[in-house]
Protein backbone atom coordinates (compact mmCIF):
# COMPACT_ATOMS: atom_id res chain seq x y z
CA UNK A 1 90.37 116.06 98.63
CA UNK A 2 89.75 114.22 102.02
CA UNK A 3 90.25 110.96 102.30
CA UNK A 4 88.04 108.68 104.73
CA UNK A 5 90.01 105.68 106.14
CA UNK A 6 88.00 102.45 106.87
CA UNK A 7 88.03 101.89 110.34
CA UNK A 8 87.47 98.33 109.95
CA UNK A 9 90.34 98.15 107.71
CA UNK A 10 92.74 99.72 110.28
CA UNK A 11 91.79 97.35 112.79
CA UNK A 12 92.35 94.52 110.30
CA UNK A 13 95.99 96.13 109.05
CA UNK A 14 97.02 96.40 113.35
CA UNK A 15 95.87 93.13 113.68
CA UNK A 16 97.92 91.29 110.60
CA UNK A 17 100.80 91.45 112.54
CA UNK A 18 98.98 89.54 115.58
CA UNK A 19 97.19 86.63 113.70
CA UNK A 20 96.26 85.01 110.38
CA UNK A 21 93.49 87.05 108.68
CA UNK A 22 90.05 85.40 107.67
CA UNK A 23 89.72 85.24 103.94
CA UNK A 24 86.89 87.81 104.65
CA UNK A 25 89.81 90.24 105.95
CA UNK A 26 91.82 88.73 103.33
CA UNK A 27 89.15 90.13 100.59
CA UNK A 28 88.46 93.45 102.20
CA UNK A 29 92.32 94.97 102.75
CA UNK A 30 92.93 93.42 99.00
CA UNK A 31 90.03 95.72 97.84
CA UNK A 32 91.05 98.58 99.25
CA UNK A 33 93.41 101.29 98.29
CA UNK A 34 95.83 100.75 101.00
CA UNK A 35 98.15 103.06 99.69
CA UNK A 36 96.23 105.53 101.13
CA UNK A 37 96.08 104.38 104.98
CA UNK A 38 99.72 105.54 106.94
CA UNK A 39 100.78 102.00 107.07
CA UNK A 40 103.77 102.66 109.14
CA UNK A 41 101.29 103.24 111.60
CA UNK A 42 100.17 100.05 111.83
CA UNK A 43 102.69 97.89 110.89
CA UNK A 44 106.24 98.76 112.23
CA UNK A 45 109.10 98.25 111.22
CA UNK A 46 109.91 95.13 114.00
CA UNK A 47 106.26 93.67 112.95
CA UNK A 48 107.17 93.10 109.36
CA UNK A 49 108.44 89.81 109.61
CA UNK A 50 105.49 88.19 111.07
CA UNK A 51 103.04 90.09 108.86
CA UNK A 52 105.26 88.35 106.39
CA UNK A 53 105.23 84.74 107.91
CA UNK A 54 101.15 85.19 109.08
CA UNK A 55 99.66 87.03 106.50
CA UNK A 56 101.92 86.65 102.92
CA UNK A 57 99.53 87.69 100.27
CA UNK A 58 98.28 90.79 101.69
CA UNK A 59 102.08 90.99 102.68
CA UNK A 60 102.77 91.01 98.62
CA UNK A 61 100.58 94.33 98.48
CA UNK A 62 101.54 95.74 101.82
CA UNK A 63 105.42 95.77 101.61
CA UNK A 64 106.08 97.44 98.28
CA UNK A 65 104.14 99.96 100.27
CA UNK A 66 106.38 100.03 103.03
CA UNK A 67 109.51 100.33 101.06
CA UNK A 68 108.44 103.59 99.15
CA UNK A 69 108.24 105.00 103.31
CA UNK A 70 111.17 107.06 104.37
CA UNK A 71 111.67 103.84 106.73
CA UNK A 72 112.57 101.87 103.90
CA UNK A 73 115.62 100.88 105.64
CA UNK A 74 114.23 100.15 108.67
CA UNK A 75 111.83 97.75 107.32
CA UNK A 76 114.39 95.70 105.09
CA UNK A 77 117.02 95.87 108.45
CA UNK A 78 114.38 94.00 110.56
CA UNK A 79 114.16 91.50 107.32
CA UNK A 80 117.84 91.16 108.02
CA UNK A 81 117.49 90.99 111.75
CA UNK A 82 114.65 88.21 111.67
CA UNK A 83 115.18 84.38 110.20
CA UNK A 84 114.41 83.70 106.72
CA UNK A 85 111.68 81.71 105.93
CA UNK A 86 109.81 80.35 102.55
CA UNK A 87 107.27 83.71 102.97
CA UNK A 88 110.13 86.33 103.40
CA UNK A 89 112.11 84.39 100.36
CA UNK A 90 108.68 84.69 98.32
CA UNK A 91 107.80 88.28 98.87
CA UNK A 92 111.23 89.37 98.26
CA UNK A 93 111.31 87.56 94.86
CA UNK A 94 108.04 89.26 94.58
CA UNK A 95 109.34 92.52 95.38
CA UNK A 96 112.21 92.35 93.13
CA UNK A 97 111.28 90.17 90.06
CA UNK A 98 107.44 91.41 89.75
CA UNK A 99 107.39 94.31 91.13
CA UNK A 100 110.92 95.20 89.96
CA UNK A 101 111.41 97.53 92.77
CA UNK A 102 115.72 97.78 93.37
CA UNK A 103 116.81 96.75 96.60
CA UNK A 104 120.68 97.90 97.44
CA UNK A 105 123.33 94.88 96.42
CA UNK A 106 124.39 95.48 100.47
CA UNK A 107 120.46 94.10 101.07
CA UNK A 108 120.87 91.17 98.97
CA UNK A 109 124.07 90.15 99.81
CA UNK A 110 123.26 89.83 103.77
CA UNK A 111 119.93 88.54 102.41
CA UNK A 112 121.36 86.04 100.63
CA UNK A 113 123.54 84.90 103.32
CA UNK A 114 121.42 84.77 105.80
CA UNK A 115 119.24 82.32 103.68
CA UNK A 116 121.67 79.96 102.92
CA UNK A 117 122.62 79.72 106.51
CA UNK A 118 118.72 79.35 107.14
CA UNK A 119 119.02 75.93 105.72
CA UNK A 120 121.86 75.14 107.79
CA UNK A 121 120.11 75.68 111.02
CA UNK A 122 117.39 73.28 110.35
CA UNK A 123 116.66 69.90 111.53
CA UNK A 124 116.77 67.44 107.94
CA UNK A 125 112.74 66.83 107.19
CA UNK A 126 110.77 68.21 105.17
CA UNK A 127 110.43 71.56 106.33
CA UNK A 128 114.59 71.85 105.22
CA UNK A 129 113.91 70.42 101.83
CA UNK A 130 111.29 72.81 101.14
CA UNK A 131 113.33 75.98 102.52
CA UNK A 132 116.71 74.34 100.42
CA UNK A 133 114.66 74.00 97.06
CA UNK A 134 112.97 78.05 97.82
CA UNK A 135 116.30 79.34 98.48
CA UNK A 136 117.97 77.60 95.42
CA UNK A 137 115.34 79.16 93.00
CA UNK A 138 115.79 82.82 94.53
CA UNK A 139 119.03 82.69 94.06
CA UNK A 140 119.06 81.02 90.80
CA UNK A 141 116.01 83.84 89.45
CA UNK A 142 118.08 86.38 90.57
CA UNK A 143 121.00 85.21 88.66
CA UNK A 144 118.85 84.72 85.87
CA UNK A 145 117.32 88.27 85.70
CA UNK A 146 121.04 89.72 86.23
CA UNK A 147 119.88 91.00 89.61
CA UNK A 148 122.78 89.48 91.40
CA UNK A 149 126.38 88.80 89.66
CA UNK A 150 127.32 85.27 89.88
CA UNK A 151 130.98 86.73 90.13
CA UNK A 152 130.36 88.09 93.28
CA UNK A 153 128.72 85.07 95.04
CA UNK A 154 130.49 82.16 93.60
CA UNK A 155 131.78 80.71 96.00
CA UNK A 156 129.15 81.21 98.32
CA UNK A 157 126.39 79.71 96.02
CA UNK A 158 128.93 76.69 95.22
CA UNK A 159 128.91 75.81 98.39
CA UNK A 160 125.60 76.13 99.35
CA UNK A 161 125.02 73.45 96.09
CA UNK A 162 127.69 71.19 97.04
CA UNK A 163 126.44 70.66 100.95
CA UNK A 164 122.58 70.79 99.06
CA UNK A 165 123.05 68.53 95.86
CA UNK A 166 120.98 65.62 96.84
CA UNK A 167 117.82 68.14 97.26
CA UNK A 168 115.78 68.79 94.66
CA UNK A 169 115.88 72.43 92.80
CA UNK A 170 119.96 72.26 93.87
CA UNK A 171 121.27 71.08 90.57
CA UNK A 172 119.75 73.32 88.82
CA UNK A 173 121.28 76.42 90.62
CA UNK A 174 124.48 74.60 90.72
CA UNK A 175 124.87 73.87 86.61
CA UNK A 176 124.18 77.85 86.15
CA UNK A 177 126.96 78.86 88.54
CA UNK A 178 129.13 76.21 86.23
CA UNK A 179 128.38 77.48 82.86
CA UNK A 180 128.49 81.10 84.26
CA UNK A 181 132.11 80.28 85.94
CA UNK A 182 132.98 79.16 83.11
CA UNK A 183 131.95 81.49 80.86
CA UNK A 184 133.97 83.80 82.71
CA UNK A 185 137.10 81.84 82.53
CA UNK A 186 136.82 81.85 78.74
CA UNK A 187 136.28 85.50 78.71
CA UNK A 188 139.39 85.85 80.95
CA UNK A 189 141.07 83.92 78.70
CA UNK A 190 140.32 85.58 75.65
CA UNK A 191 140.98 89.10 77.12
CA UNK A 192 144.20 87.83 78.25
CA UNK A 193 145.09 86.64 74.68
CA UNK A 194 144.35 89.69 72.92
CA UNK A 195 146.11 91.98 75.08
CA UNK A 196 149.39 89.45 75.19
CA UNK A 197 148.69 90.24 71.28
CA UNK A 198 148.86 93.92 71.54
């Protein structure tokens, strides 16, 4: 079977990088099979970011795309390499809570770092408030869907709640890591007194 690639559509897909698409583009690439256009082509691996931060919603459809490339790891290394911002928090969640594609725990950790430090590089407004609330929920969905280990990033996330409590979305994330420490203490606990049993 050949396949016919819209050349309109590959102008639009090597220009998403470049600018914000008309809702016209918008439609068109969200019609179209785009699995079937060579998308690392047009959109490499250093371009992801602002496709991302100009164009999210075809960037929901595009990336799980991307990731299923052999340049997989490229792609989520320039994530890595670029700031975060409230699009590149939302596609990831995308990516892994929708889409439940697996990203490595080596990914998310750096990820996850790299957004809490996001909030501590900006100015206090409301641009901050918005990022602090977006990176609270992340974290606290991936708790939730046991996609992270609050073991492993206790400390981290308490932190990030105790410099964040007076913004909104903060307490919520912060009364999880609570119960979940201490539902680990008690567990401790418990293991501890059945083996002092034994």
């Amino acid at each position: 079977m050949i396949l016919i690639l819209n050349e309109l559509v590959i102008n639009i897909l090597s220009n998403a990088c470049l600018r914000v698409l008309t809702l016209s583009e918008n439609e068109m690439l969200r019609n179209e099979r785009l699995s079937d256009y060579p998308l690392t082509e047009y959109i490499l691996p250093n371009q992801l970011p602002k496709l991302i931060d100009l164009n999210q919603f075809i960037a929901l459809k595009i990336v799980p795309i991307l990731l299923k490339t052999n340049y997989a790891t490229l792609y989520l290394q320039s994530l890595l390499n670029a700031p975060v911002t409230v699009n590149s928090l939302e596609v990831i969640h995308y990516i892994l809570i929708i889409r439940h594609m697996q990203l490595s725990q080596e990914f998310l950790h750096y990820y996850i770092s790299n957004s809490i430090r996001s909030c501590d590089q900006l100015e206090e407004g409301l641009k901050k408030d918005r990022q602090v609330k977006q990176v609270a929920r992340f974290i606290q969905s991936l708790v939730e869907k046991n996609i992270i280990s609050m073991a492993e990033y206790f400390i981290e996330i308490q932190s990030f709640c105790v410099g964040y409590m007076k913004h909104k979305g903060v307490t919520n994330l912060f009364r999880l890591a609570s119960n979940q420490a201490q539902q680990q203490q008690y567990n401790l606990m418990n293991q501890q007194g059945s083996s002092s049993l034994t």
